[in-house]
C-alpha atoms as a PDB file:
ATOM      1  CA  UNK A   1      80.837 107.494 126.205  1.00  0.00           C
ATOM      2  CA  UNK A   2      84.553 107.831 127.116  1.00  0.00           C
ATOM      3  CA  UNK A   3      84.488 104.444 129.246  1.00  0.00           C
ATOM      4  CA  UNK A   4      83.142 102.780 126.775  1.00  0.00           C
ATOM      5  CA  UNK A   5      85.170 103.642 124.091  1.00  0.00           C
ATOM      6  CA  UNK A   6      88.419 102.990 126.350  1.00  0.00           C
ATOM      7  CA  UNK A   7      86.519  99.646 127.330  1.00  0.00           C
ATOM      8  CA  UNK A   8      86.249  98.960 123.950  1.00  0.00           C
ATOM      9  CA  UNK A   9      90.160  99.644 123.220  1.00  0.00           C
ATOM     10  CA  UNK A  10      90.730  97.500 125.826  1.00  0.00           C
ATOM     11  CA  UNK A  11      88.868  94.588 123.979  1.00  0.00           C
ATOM     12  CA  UNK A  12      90.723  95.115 120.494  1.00  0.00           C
ATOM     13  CA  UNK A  13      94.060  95.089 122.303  1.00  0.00           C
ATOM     14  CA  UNK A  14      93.246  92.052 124.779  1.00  0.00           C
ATOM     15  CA  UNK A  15      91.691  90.416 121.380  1.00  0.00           C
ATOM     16  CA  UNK A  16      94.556  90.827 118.993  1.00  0.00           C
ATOM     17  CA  UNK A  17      97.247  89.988 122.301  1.00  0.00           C
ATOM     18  CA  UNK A  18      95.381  86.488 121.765  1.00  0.00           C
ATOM     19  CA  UNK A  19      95.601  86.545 117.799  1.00  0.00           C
ATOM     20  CA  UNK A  20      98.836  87.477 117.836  1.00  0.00           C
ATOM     21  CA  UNK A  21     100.147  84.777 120.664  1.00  0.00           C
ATOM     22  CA  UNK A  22      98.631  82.401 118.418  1.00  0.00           C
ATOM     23  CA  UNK A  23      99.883  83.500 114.691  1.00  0.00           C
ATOM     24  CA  UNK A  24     102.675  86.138 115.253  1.00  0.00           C
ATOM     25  CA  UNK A  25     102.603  90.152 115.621  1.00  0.00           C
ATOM     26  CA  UNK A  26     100.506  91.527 112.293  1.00  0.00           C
ATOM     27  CA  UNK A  27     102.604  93.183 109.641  1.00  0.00           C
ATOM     28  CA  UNK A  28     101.776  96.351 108.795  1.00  0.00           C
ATOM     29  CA  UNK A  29     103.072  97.929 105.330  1.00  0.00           C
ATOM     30  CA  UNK A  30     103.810 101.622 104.512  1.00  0.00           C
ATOM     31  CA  UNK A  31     103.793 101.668 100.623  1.00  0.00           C
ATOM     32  CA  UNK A  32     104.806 104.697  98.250  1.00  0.00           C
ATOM     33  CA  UNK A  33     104.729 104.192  94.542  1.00  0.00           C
ATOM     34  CA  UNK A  34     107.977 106.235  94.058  1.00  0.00           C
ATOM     35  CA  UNK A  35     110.750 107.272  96.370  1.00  0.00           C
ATOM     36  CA  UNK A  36     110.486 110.642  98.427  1.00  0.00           C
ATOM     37  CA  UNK A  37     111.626 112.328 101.198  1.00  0.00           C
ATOM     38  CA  UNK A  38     107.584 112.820 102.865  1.00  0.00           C
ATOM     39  CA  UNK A  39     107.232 108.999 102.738  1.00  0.00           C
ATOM     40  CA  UNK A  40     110.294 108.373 104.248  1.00  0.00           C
ATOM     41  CA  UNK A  41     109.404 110.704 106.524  1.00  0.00           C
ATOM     42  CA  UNK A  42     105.863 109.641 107.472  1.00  0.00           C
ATOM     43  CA  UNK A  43     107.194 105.694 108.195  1.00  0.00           C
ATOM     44  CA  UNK A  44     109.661 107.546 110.857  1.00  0.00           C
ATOM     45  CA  UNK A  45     106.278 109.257 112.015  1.00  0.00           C
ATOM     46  CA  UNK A  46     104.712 106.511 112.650  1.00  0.00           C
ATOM     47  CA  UNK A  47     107.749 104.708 114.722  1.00  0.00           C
ATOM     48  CA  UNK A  48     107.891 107.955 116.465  1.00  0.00           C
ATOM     49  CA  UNK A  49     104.223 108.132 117.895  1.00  0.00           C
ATOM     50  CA  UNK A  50     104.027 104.655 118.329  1.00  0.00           C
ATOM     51  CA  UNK A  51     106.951 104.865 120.699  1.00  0.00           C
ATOM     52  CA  UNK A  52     105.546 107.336 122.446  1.00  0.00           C
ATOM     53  CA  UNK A  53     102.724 105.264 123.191  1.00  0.00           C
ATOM     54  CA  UNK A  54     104.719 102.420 124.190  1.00  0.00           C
ATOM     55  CA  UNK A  55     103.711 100.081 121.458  1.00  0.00           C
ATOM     56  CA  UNK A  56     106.812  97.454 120.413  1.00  0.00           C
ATOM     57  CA  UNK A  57     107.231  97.578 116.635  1.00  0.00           C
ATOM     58  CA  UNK A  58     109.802  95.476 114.719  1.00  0.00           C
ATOM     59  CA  UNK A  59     111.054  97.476 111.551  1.00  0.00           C
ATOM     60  CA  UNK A  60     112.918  95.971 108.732  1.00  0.00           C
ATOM     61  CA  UNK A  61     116.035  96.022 110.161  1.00  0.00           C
ATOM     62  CA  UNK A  62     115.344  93.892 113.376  1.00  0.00           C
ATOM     63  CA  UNK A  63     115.309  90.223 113.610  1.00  0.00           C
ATOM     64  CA  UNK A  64     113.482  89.452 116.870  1.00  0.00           C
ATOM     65  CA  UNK A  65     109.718  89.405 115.467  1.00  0.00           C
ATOM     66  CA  UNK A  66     108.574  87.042 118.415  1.00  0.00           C
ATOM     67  CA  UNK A  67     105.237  87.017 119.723  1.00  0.00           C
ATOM     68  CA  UNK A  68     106.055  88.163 123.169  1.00  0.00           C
ATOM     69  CA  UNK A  69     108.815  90.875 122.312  1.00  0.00           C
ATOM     70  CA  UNK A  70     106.432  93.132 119.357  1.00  0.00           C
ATOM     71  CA  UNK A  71     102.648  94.642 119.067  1.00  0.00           C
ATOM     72  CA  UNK A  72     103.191  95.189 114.828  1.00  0.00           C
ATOM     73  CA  UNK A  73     106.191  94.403 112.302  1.00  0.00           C
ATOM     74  CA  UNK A  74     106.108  97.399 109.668  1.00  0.00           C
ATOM     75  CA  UNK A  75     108.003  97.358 106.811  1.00  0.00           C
ATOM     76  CA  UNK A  76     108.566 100.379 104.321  1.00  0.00           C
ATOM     77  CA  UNK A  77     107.716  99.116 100.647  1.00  0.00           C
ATOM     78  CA  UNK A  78     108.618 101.507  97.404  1.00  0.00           C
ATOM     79  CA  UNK A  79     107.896 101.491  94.228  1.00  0.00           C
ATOM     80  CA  UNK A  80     106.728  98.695  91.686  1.00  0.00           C
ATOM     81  CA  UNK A  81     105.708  95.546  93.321  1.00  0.00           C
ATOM     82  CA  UNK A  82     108.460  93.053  93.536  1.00  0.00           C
ATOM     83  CA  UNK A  83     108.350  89.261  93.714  1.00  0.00           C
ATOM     84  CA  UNK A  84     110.739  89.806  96.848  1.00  0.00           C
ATOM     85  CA  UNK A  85     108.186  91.650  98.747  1.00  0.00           C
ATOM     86  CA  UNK A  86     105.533  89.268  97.508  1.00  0.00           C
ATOM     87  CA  UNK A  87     105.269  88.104 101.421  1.00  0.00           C
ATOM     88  CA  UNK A  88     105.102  91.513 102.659  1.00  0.00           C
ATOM     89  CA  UNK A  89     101.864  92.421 100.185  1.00  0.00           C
ATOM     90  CA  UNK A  90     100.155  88.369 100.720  1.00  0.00           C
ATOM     91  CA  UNK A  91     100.525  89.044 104.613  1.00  0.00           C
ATOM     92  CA  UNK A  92      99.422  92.898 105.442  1.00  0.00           C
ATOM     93  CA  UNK A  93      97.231  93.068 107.802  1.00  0.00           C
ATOM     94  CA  UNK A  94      97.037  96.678 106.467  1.00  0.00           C
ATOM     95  CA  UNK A  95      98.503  98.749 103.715  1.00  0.00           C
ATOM     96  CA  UNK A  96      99.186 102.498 104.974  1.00  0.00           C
ATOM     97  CA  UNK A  97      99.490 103.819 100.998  1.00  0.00           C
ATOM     98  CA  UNK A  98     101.336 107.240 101.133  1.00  0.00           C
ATOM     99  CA  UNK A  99     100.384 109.314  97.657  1.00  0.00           C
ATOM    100  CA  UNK A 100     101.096 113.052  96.935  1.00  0.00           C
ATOM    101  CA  UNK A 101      98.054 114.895  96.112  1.00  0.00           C
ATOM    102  CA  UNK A 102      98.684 116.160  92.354  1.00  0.00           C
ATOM    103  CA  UNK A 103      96.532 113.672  89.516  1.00  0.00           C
ATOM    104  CA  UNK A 104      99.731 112.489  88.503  1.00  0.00           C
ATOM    105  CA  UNK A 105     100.478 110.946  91.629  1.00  0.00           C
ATOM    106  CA  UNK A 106      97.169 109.813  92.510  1.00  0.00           C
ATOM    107  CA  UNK A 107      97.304 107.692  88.348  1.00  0.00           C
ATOM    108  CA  UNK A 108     100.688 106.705  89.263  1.00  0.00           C
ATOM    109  CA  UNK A 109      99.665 105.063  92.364  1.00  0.00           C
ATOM    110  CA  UNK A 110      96.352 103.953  91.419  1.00  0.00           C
ATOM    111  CA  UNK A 111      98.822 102.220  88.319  1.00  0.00           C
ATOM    112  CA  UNK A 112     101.204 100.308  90.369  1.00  0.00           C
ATOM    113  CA  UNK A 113      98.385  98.886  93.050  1.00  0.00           C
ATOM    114  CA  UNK A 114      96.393  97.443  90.661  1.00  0.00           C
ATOM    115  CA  UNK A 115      99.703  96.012  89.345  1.00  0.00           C
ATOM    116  CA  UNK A 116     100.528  93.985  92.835  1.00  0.00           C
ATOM    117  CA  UNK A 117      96.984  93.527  93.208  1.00  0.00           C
ATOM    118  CA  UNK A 118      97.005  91.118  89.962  1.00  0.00           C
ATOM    119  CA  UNK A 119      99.943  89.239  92.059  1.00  0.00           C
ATOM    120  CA  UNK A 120      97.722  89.478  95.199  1.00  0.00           C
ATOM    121  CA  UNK A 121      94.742  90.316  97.293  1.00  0.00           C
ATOM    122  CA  UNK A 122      95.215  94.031  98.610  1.00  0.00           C
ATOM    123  CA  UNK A 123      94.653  94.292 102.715  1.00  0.00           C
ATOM    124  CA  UNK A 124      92.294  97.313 104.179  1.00  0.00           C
ATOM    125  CA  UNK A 125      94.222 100.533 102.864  1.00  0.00           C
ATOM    126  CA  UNK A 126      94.598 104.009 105.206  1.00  0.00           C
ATOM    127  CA  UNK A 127      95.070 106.537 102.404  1.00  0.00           C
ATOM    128  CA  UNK A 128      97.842 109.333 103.955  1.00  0.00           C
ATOM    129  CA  UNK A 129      97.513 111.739 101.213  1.00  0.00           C
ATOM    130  CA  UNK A 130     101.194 114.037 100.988  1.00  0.00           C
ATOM    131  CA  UNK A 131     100.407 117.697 100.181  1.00  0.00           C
ATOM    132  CA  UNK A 132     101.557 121.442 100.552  1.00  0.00           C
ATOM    133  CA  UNK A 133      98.834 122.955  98.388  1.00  0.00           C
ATOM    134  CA  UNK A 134      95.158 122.841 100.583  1.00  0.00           C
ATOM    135  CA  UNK A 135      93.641 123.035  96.604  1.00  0.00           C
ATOM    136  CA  UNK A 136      92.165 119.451  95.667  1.00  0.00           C
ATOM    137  CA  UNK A 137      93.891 117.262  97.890  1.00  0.00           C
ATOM    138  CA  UNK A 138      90.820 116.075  99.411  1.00  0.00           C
ATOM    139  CA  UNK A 139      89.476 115.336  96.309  1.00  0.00           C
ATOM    140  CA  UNK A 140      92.800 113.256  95.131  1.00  0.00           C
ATOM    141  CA  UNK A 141      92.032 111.270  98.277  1.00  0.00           C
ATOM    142  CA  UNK A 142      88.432 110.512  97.360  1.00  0.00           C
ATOM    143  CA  UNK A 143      89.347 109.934  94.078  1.00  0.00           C
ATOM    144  CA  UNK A 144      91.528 107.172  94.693  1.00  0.00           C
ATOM    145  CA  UNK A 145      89.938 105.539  97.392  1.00  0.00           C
ATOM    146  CA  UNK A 146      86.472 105.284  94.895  1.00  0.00           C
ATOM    147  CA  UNK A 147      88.663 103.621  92.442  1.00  0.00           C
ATOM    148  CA  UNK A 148      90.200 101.553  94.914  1.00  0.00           C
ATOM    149  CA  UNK A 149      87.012 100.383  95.926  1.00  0.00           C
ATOM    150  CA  UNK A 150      85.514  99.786  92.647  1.00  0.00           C
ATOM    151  CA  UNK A 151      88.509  98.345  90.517  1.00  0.00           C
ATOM    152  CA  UNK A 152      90.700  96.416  93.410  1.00  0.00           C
ATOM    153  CA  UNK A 153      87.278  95.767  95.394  1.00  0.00           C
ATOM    154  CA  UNK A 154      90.073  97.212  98.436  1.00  0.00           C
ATOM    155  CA  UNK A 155      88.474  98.597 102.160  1.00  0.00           C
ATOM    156  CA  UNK A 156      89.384 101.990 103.007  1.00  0.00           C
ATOM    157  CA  UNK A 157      90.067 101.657 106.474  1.00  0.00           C
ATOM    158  CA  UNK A 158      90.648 105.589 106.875  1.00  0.00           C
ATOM    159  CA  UNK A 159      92.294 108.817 105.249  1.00  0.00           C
ATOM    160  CA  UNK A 160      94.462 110.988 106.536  1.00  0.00           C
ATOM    161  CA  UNK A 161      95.702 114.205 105.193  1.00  0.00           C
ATOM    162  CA  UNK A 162      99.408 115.738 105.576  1.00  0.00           C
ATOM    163  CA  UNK A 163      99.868 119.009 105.222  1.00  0.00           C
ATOM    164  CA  UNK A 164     103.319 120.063 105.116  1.00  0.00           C
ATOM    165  CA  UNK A 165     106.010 117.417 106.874  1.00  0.00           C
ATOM    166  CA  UNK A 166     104.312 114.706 108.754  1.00  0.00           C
ATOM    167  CA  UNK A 167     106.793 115.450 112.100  1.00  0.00           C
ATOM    168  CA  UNK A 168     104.554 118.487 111.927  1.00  0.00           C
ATOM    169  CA  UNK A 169     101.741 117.074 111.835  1.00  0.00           C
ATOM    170  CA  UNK A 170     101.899 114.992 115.127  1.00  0.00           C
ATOM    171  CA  UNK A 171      97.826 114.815 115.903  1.00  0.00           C
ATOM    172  CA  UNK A 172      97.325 113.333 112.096  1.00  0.00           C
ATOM    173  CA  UNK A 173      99.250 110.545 112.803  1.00  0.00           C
ATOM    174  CA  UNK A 174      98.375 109.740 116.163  1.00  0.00           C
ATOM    175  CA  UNK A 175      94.839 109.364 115.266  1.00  0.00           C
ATOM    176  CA  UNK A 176      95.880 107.275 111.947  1.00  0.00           C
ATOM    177  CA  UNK A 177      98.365 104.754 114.191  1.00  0.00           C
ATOM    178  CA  UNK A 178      94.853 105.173 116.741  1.00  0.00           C
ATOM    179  CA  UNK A 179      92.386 103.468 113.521  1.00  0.00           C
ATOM    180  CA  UNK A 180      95.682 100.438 113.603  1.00  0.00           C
ATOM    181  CA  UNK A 181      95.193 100.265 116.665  1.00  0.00           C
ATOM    182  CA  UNK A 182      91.403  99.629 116.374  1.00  0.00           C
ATOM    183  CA  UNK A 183      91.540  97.356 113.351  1.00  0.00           C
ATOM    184  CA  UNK A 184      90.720  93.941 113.665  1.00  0.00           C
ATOM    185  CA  UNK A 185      93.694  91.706 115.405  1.00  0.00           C
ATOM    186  CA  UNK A 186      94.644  89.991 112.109  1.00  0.00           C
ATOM    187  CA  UNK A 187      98.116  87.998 111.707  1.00  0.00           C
ATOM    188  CA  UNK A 188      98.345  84.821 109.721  1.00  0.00           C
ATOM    189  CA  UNK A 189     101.263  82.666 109.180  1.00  0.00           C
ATOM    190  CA  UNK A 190      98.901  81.263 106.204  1.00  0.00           C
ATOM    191  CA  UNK A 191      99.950  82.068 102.489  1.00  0.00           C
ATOM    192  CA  UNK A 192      97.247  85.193 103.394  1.00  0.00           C
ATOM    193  CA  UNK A 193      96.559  87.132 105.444  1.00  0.00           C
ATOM    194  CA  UNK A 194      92.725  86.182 106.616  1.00  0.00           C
ATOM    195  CA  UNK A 195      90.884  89.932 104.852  1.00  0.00           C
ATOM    196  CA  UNK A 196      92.723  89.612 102.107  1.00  0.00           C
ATOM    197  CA  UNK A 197      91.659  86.245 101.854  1.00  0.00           C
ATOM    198  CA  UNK A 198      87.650  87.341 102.078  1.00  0.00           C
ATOM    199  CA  UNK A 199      88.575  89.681  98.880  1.00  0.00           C
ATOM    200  CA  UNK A 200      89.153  86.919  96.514  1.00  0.00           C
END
């Protein structure tokens, strides 16, 4: 069972080395509907564990986004969708949504999603649901992936839940940056990406 799972890594990764030679590295975004610390936090996560397992990423800062120099560009998106982050929404590969588990949050996010998807076709989302309280936070995250699925017609690629900081919770997001990893090798230099383009 283990060789063929690490077989079938291989295969993804030799796959989207091909797709990505051919259209550029695929963006991946890390969206929270309103400024925190945890969010900020969970997109330095991510860089973290992804250079520990020697994957290239191009951040928002860098200019070098060439084929041969990056596995993923991911870029850190806040708040209300803006026409200057239209590109970044039209050409996610995926959308890693960070939410706090409290209703608020969940109505707040749900809110402001189905606001850029009217601008947009929303890529496959990994819910990363923020929480200190263990009470109904698995519930928020079911909660707004149903209405995801059912109002934005969005994929749930995965859902990952953070309890306390995420640099302390280094096994949650290896095994979300682990689902990215297994996605399907999309990047598209079209006006969208090609699964967001299936959703319309």
């Amino acid at each position: 069972m283990d060789d063929q799972a690490t077989k079938l890594r291989q295969l993804v990764r030799t796959v989207r080395h091909a797709a990505t030679v051919a259209t550029g590295p695929p963006l991946l975004m890390v969206y929270a509907p309103s400024e925190s610390p945890d969010a900020m936090q969970l997109h330095s996560a991510i860089v973290e564990v992804c250079t520990i397992r020697g994957l290239r990423l191009a951040t928002s800062g860098d200019v070098d986004t060439s084929p041969d120099s990056v596995d993923w560009r991911l870029v850190q998106v806040v708040g209300d969708y803006q026409v200057d982050d239209h590109e970044h929404w039209n050409r996610a590969s995926a959308l890693i949504v960070a939410v706090h588990g409290d209703d608020e949050s969940v109505v707040e996010c749900y809110k402001r999603l189905k606001i850029a998807h009217q601008h947009t076709p929303l890529p496959p989302m990994e819910l990363v649901v923020l929480s200190t309280e263990p009470e109904g936070t698995e519930q928020a995250a079911e909660r707004l992936a149903q209405t995801c699925q059912r109002f934005l017609l969005c994929s749930i690629a995965g859902r990952t839940i953070l309890r306390g900081a995420a640099e302390s919770n280094p096994d949650a997001i290896a095994t979300l940056v682990e689902r990215l990893l297994m996605m399907a090798p999309i990047a598209s230099s079209d006006l969208h990406s090609p699964i967001a383009a299936h959703q319309q």
